[in-house]
PDB file of N, CA and C in Angstrom:
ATOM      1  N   UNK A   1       0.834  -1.165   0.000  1.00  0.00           N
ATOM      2  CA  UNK A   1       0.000   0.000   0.000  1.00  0.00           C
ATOM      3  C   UNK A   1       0.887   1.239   0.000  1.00  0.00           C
ATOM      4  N   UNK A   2       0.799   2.192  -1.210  1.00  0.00           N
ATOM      5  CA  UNK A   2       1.138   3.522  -0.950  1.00  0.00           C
ATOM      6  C   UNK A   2       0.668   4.512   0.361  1.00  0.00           C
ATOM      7  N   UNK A   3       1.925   5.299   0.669  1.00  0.00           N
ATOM      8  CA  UNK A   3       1.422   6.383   1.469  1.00  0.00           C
ATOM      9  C   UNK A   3       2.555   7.539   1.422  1.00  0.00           C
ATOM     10  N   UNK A   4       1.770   8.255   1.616  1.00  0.00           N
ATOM     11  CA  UNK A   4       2.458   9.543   1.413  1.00  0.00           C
ATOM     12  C   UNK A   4       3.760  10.148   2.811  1.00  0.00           C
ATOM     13  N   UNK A   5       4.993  10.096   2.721  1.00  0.00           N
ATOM     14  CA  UNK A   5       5.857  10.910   3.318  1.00  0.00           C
ATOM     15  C   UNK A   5       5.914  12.045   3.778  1.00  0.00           C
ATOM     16  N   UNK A   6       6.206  12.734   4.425  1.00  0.00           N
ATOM     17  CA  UNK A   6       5.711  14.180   4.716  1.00  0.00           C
ATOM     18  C   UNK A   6       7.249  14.722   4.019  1.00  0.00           C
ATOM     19  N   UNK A   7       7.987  14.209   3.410  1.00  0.00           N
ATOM     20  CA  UNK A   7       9.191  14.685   2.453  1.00  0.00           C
ATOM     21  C   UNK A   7       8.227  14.563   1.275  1.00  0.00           C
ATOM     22  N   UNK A   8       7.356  14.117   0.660  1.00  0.00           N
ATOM     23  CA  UNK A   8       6.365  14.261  -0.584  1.00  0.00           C
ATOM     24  C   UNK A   8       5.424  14.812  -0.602  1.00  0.00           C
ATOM     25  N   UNK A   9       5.130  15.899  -1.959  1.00  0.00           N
ATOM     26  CA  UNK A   9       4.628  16.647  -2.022  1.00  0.00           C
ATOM     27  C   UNK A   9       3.146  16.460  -2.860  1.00  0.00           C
ATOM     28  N   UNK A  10       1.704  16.299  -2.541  1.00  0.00           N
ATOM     29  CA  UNK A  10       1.167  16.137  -3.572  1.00  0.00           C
ATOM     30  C   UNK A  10       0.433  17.520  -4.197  1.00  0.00           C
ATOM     31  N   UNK A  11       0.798  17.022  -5.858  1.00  0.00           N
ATOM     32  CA  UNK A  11       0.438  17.607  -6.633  1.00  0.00           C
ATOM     33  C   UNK A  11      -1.188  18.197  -6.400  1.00  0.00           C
ATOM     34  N   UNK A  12      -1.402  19.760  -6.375  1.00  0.00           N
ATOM     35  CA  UNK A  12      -2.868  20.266  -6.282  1.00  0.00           C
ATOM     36  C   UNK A  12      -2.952  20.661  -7.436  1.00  0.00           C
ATOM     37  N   UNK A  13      -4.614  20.690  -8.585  1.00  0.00           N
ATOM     38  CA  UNK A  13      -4.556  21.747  -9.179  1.00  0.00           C
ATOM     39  C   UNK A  13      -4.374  23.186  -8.929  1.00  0.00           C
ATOM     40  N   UNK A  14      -3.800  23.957  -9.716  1.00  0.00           N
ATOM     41  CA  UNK A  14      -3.863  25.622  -9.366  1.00  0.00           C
ATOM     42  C   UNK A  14      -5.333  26.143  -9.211  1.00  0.00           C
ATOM     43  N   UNK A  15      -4.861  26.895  -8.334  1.00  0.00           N
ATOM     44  CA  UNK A  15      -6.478  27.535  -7.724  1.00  0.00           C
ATOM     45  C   UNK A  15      -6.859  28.939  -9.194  1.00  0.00           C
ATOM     46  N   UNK A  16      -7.866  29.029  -9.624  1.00  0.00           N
ATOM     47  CA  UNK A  16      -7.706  30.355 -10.182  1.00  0.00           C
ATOM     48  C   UNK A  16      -8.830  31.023  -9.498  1.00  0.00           C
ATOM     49  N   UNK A  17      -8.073  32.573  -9.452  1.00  0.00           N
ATOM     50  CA  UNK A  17      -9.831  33.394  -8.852  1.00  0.00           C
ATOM     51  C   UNK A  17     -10.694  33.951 -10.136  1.00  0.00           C
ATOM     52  N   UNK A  18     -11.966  34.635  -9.760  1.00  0.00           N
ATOM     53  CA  UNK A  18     -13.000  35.217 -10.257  1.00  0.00           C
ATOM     54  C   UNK A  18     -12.605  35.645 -11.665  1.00  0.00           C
ATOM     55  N   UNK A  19     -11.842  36.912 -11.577  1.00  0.00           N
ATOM     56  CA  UNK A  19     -11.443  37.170 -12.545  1.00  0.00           C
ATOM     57  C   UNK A  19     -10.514  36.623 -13.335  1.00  0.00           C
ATOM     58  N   UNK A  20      -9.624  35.776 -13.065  1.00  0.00           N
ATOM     59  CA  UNK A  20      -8.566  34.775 -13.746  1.00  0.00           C
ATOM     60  C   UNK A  20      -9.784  33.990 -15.235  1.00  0.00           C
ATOM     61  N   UNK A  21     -10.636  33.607 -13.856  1.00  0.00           N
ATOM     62  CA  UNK A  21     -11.972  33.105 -14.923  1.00  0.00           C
ATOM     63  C   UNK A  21     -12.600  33.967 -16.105  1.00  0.00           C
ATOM     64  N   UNK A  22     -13.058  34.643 -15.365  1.00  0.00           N
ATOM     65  CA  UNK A  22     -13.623  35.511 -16.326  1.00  0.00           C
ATOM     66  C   UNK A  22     -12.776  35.911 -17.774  1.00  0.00           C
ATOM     67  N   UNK A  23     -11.221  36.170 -17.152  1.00  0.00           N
ATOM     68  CA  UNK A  23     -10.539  36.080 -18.375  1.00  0.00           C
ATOM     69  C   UNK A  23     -10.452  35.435 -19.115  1.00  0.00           C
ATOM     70  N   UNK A  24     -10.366  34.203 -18.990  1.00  0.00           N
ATOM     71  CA  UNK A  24     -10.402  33.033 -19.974  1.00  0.00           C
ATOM     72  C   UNK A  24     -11.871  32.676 -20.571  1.00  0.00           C
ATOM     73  N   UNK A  25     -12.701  33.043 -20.135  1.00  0.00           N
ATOM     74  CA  UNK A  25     -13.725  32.946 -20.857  1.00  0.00           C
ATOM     75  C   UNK A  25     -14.158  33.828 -21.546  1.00  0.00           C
ATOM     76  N   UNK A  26     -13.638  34.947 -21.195  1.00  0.00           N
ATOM     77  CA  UNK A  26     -13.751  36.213 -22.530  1.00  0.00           C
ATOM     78  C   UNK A  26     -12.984  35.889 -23.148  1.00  0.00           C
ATOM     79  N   UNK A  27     -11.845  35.271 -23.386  1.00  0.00           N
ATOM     80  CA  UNK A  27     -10.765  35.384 -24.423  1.00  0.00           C
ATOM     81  C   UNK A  27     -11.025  34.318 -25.644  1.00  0.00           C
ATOM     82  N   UNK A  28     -11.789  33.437 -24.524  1.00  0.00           N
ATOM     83  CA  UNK A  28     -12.029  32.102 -25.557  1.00  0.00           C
ATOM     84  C   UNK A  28     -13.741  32.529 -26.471  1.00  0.00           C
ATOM     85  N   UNK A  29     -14.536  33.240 -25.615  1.00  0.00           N
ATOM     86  CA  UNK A  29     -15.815  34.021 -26.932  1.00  0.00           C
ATOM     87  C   UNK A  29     -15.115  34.883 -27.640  1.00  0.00           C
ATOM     88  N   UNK A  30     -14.289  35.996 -27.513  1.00  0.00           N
ATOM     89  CA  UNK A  30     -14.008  36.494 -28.259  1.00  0.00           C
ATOM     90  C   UNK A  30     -13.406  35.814 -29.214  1.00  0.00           C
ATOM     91  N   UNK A  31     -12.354  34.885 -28.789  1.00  0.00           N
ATOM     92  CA  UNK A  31     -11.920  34.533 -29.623  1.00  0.00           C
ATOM     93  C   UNK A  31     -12.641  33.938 -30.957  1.00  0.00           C
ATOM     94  N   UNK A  32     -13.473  33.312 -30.494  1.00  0.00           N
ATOM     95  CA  UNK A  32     -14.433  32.365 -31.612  1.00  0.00           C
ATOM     96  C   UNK A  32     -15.098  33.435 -32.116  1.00  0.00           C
ATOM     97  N   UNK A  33     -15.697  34.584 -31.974  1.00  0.00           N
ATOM     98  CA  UNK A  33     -16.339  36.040 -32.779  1.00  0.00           C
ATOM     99  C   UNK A  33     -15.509  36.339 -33.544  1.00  0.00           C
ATOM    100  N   UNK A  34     -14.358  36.578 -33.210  1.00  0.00           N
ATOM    101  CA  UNK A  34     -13.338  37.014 -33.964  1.00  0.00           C
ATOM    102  C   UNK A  34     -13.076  36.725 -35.507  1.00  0.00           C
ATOM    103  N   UNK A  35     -12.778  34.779 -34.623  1.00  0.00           N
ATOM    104  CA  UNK A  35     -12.442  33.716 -35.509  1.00  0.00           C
ATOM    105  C   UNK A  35     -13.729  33.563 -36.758  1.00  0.00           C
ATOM    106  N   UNK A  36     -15.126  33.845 -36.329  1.00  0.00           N
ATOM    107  CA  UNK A  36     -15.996  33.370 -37.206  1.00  0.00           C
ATOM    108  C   UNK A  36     -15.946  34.718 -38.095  1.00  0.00           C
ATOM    109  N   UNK A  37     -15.844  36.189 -37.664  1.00  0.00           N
ATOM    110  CA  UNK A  37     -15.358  37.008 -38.350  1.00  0.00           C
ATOM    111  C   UNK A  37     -14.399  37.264 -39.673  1.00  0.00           C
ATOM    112  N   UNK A  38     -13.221  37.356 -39.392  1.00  0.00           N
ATOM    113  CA  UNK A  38     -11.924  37.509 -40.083  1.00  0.00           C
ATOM    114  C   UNK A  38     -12.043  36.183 -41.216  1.00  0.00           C
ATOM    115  N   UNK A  39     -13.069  34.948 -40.870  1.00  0.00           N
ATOM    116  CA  UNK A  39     -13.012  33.884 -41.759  1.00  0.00           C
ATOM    117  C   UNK A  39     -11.919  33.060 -41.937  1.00  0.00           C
ATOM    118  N   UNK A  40     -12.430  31.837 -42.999  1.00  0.00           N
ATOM    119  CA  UNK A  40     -11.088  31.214 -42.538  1.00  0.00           C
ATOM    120  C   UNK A  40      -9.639  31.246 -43.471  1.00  0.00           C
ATOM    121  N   UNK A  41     -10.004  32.028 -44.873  1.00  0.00           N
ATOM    122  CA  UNK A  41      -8.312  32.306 -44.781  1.00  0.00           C
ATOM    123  C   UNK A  41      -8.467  33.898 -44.739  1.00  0.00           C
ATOM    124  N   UNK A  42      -8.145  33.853 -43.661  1.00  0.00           N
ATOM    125  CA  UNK A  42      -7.235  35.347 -43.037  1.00  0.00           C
ATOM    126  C   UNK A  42      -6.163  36.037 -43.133  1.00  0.00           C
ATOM    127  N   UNK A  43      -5.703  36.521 -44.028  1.00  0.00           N
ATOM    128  CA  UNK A  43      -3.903  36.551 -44.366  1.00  0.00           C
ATOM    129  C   UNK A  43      -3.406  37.271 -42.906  1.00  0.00           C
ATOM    130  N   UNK A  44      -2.439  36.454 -42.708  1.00  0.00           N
ATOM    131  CA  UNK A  44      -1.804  36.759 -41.307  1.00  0.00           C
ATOM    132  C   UNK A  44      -1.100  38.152 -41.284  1.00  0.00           C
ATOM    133  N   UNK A  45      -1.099  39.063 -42.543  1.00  0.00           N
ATOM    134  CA  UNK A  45      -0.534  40.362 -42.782  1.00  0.00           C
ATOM    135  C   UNK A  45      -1.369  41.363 -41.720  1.00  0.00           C
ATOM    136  N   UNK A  46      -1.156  42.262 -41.204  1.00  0.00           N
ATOM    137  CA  UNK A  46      -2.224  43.076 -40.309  1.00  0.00           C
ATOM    138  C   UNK A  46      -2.829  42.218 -39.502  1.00  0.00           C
ATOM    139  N   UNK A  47      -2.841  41.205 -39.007  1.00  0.00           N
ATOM    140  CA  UNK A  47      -3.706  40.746 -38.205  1.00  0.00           C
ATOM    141  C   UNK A  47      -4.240  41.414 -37.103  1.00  0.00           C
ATOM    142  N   UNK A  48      -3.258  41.922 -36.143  1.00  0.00           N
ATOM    143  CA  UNK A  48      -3.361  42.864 -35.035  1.00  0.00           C
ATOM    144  C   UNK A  48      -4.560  43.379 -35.082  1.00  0.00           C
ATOM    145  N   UNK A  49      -4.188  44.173 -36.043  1.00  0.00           N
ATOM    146  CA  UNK A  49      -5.327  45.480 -36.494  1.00  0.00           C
ATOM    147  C   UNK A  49      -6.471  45.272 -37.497  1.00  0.00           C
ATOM    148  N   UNK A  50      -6.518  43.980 -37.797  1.00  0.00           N
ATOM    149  CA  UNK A  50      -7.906  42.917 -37.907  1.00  0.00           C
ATOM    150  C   UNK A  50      -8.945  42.546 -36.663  1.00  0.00           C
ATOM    151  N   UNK A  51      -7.895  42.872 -35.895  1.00  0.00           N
ATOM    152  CA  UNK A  51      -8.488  41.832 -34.570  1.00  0.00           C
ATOM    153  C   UNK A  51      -8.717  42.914 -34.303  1.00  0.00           C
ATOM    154  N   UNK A  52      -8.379  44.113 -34.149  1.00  0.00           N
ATOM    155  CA  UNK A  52      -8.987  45.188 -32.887  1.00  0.00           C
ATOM    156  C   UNK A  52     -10.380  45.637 -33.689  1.00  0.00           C
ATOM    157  N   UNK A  53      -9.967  45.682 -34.758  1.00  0.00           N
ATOM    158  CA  UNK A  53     -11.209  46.188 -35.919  1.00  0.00           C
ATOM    159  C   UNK A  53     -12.773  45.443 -35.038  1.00  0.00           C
ATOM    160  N   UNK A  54     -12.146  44.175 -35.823  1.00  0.00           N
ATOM    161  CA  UNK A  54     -13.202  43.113 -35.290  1.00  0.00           C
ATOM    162  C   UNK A  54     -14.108  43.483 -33.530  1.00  0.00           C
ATOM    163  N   UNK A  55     -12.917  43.403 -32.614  1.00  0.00           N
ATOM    164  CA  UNK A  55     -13.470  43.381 -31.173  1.00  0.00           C
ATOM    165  C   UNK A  55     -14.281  44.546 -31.394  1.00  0.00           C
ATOM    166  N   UNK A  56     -13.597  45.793 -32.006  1.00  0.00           N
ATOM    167  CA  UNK A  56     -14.433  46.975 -32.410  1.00  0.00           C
ATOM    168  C   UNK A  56     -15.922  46.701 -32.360  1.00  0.00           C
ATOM    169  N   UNK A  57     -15.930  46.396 -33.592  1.00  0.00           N
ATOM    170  CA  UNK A  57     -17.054  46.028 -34.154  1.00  0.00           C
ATOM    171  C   UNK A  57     -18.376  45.342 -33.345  1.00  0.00           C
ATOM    172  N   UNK A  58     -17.683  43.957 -32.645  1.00  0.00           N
ATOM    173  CA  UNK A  58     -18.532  43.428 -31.862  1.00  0.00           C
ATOM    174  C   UNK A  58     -18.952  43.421 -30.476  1.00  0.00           C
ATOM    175  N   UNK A  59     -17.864  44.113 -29.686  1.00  0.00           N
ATOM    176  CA  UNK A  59     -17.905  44.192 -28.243  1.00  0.00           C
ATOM    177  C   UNK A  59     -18.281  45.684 -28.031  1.00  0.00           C
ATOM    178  N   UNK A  60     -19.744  45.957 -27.460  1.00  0.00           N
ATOM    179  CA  UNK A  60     -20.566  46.946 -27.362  1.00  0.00           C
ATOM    180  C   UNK A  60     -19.676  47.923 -26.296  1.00  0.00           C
ATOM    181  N   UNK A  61     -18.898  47.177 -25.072  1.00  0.00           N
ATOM    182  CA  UNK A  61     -17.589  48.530 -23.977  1.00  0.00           C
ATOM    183  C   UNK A  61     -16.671  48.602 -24.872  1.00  0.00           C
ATOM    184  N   UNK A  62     -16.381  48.588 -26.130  1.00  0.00           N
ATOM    185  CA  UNK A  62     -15.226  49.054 -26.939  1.00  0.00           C
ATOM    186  C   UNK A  62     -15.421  50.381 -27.453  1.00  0.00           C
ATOM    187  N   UNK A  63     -15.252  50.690 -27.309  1.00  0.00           N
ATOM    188  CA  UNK A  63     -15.254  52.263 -27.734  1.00  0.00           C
ATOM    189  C   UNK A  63     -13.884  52.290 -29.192  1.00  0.00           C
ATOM    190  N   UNK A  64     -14.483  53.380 -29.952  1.00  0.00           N
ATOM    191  CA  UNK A  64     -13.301  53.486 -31.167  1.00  0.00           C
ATOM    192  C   UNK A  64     -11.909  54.108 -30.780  1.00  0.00           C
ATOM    193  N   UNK A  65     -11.872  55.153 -29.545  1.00  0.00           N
ATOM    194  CA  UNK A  65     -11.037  55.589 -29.208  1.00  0.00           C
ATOM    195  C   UNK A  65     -10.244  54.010 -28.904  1.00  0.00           C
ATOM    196  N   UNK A  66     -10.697  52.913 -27.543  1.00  0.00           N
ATOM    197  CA  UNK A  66     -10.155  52.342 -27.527  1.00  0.00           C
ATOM    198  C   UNK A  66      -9.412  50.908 -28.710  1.00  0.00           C
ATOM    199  N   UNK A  67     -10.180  51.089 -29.423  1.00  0.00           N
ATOM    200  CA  UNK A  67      -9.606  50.168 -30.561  1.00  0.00           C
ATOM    201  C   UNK A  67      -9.024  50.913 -31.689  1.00  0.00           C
ATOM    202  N   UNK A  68      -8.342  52.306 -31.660  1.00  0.00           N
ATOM    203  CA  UNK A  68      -7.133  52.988 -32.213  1.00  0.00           C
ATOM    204  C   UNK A  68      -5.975  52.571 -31.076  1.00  0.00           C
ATOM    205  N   UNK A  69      -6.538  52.824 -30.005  1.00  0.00           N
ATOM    206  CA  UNK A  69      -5.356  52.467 -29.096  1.00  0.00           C
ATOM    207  C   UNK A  69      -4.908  51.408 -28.897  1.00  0.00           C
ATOM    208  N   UNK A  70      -5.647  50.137 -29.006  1.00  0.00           N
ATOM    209  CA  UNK A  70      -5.643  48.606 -29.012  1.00  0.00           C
ATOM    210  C   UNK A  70      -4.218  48.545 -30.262  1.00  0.00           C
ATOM    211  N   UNK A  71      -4.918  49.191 -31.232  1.00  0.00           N
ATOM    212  CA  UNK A  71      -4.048  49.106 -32.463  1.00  0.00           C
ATOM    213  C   UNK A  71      -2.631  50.104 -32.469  1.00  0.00           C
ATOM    214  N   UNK A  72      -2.645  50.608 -31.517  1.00  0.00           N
ATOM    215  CA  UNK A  72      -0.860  50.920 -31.479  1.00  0.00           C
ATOM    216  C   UNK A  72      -0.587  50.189 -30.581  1.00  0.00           C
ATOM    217  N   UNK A  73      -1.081  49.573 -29.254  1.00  0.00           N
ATOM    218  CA  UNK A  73      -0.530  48.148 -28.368  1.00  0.00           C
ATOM    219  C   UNK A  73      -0.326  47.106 -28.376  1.00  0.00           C
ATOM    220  N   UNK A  74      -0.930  46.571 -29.515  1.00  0.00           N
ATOM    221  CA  UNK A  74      -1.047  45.320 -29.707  1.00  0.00           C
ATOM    222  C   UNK A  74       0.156  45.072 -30.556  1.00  0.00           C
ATOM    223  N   UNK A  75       0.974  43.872 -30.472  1.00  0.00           N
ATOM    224  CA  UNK A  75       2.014  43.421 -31.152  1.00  0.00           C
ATOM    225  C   UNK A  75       1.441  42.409 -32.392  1.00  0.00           C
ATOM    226  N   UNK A  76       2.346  42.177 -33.051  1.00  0.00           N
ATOM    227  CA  UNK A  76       2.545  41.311 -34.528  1.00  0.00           C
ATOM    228  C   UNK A  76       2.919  39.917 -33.914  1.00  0.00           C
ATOM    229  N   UNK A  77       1.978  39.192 -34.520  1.00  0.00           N
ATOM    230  CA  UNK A  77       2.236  37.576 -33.855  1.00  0.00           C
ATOM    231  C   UNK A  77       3.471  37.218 -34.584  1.00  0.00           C
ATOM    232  N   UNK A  78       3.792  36.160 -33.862  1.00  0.00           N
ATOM    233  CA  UNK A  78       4.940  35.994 -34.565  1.00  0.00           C
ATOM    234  C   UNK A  78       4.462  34.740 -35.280  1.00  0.00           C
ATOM    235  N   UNK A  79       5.456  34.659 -36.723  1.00  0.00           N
ATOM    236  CA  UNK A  79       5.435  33.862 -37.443  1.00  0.00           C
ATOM    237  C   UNK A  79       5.170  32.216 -37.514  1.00  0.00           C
ATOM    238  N   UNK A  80       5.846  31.754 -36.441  1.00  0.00           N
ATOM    239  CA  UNK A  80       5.591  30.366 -35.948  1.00  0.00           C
ATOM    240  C   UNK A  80       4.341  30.112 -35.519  1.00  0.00           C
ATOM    241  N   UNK A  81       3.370  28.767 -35.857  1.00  0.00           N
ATOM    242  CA  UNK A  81       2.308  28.501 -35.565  1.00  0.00           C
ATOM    243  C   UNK A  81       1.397  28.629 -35.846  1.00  0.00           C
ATOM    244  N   UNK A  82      -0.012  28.410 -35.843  1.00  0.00           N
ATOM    245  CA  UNK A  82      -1.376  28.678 -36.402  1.00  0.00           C
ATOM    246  C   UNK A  82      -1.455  29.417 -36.491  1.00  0.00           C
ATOM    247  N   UNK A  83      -2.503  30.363 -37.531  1.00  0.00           N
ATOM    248  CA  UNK A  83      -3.279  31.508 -37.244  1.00  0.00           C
ATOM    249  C   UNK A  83      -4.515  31.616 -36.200  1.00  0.00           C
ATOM    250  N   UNK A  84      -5.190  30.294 -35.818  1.00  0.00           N
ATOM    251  CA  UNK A  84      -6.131  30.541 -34.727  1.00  0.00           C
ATOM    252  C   UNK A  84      -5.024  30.416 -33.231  1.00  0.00           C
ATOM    253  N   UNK A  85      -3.934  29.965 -33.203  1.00  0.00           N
ATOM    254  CA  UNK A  85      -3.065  30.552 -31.987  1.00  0.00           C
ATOM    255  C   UNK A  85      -2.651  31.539 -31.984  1.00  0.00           C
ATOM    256  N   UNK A  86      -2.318  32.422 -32.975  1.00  0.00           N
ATOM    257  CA  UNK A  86      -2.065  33.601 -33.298  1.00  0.00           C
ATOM    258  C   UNK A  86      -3.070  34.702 -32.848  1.00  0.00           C
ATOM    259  N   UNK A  87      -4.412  34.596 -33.020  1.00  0.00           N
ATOM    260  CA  UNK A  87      -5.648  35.164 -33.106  1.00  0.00           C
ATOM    261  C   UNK A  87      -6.247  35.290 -31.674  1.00  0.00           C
ATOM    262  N   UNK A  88      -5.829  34.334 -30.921  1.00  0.00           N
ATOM    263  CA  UNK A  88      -6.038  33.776 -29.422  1.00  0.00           C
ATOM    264  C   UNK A  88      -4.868  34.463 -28.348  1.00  0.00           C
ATOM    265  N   UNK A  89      -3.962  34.711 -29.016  1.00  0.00           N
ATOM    266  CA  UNK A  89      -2.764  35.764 -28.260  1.00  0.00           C
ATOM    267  C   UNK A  89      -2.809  36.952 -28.701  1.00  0.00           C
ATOM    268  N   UNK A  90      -3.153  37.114 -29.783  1.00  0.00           N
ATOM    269  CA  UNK A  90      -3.907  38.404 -29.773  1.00  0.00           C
ATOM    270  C   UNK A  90      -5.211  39.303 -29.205  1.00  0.00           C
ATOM    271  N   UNK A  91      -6.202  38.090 -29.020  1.00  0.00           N
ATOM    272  CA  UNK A  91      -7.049  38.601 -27.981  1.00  0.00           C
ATOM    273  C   UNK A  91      -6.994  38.617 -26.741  1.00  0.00           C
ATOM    274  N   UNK A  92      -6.344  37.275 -26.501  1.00  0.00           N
ATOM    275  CA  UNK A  92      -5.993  37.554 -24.846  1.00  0.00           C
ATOM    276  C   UNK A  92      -4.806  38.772 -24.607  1.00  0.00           C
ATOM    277  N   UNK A  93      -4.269  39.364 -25.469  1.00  0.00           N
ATOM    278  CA  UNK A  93      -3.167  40.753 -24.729  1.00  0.00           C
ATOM    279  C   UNK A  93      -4.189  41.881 -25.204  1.00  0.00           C
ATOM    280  N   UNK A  94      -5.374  41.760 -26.139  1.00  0.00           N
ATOM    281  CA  UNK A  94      -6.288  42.660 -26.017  1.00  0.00           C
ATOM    282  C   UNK A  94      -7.057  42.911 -25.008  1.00  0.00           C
ATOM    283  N   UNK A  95      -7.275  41.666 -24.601  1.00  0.00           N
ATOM    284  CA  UNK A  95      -8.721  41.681 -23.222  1.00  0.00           C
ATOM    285  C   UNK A  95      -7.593  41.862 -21.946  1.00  0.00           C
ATOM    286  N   UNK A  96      -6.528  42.187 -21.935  1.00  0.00           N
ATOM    287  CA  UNK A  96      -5.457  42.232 -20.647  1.00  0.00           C
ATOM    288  C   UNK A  96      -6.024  43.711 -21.288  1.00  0.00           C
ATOM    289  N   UNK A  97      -5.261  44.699 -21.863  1.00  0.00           N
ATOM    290  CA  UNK A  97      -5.296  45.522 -22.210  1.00  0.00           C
ATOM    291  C   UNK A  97      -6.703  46.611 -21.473  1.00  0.00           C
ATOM    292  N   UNK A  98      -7.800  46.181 -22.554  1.00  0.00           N
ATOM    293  CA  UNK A  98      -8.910  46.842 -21.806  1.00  0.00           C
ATOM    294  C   UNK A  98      -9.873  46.417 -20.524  1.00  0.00           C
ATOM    295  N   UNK A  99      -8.962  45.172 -20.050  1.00  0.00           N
ATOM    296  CA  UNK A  99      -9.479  45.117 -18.825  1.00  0.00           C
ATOM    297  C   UNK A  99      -8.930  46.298 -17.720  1.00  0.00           C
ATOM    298  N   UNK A 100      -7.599  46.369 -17.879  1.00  0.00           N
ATOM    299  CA  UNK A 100      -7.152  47.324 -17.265  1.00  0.00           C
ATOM    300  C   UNK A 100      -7.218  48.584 -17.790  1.00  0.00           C
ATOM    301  N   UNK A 101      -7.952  49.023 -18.732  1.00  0.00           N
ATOM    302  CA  UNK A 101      -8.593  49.983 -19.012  1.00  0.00           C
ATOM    303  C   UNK A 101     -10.214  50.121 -18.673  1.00  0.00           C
ATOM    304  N   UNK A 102     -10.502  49.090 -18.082  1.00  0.00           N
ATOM    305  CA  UNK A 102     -11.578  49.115 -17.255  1.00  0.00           C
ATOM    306  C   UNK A 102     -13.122  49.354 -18.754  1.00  0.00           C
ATOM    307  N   UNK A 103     -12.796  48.521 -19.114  1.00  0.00           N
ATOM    308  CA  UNK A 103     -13.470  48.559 -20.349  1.00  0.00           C
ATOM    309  C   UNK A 103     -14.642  47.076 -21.104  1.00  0.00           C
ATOM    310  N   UNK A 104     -14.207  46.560 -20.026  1.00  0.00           N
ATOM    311  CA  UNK A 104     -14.585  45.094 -19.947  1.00  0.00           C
ATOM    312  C   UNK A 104     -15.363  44.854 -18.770  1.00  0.00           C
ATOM    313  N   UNK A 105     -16.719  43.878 -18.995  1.00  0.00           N
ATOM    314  CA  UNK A 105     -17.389  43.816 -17.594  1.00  0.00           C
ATOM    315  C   UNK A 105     -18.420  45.093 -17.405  1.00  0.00           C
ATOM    316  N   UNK A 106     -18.511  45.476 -18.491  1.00  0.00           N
ATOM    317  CA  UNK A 106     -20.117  46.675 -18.220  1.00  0.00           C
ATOM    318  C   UNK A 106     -20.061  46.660 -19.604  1.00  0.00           C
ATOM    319  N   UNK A 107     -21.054  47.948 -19.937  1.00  0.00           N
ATOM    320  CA  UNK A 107     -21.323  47.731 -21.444  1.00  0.00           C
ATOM    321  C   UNK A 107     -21.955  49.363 -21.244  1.00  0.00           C
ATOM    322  N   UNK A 108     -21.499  49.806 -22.564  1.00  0.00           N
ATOM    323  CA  UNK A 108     -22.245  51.546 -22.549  1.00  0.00           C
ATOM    324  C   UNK A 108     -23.174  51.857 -21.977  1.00  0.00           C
ATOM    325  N   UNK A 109     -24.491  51.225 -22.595  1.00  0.00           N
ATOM    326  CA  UNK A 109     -25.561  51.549 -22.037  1.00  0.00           C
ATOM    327  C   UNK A 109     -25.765  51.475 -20.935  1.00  0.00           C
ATOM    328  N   UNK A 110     -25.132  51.234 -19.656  1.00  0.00           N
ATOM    329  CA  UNK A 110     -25.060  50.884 -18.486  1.00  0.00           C
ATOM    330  C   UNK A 110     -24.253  52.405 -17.911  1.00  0.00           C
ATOM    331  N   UNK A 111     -23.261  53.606 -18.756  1.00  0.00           N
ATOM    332  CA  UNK A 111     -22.812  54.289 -18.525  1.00  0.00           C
ATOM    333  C   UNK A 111     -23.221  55.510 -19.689  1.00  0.00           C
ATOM    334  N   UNK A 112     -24.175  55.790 -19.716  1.00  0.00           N
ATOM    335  CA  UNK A 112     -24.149  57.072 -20.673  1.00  0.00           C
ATOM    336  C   UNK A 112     -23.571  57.868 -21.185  1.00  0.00           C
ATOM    337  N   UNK A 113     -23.023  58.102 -19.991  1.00  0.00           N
ATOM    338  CA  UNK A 113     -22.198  59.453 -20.335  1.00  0.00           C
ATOM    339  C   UNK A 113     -20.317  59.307 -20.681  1.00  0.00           C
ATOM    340  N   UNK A 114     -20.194  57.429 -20.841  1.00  0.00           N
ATOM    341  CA  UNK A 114     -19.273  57.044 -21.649  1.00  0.00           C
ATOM    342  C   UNK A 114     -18.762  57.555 -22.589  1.00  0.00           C
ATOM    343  N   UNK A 115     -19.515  58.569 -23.733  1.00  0.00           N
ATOM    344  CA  UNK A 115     -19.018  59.068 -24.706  1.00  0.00           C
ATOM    345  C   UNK A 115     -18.305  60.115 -24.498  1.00  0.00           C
ATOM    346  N   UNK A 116     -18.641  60.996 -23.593  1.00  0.00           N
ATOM    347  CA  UNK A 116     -18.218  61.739 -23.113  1.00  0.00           C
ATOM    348  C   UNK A 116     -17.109  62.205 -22.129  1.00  0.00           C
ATOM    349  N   UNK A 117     -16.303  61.219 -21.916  1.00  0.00           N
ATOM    350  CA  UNK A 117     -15.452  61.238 -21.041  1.00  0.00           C
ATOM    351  C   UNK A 117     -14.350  61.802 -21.610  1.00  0.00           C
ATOM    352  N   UNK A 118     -13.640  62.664 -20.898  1.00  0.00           N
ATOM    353  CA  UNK A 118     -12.784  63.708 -21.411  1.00  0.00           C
ATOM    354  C   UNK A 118     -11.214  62.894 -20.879  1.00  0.00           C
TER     355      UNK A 118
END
């Protein structure tokens, strides 16, 4: 019969919190909006600024100011690998981005006077 040593360590899954979650589940809808968007051959040229277009387009707390700005932050995937891994690291450093732009997790109509913010 096995038993555990107190010199052995057992393996836990990692705990994630609230928002850890939430991130990954925005990253993975967006991602698939995105993905059903841009279609499936996408030339990997501009992608970046495909993708912010896109979130633009579909995510109602995006504001245009913020998806000009998305599009000078966002980096160029690099060459190696899929374009839907490509597309998926691009949204997840987008949704980092305007989460901490506090842009994620409400939606305009919930803030009116959103447009207006100086």
């Amino acid at each position: 019969m096995d038993s555990i040593t107190a010199s052995q360590t057992v393996s836990r899954p990692p705990v994630f919190s609230e928002e850890s979650i939430a991130h990954i589940r925005r990253v993975k809808h967006l991602r698939a909006i995105v993905r059903e968007d841009l279609g499936p051959d996408v030339e990997r040229d501009g992608l970046e600024q495909k993708v912010a277009s896109s979130l633009y387009h579909h995510h109602p707390s995006i504001r245009l100011e913020d998806a000009l700005e998305l599009k000078c932050h966002l980096k160029e995937p690099s060459t190696e690998g899929s374009t839907d891994s490509a597309i998926k690291g691009i949204v997840d450093e987008a949704c980092t981005l305007l989460e901490s732009w506090d842009r994620l997790g409400q939606t305009q109509s919930e803030d009116p006077n959103a447009a207006f913010d100086y």
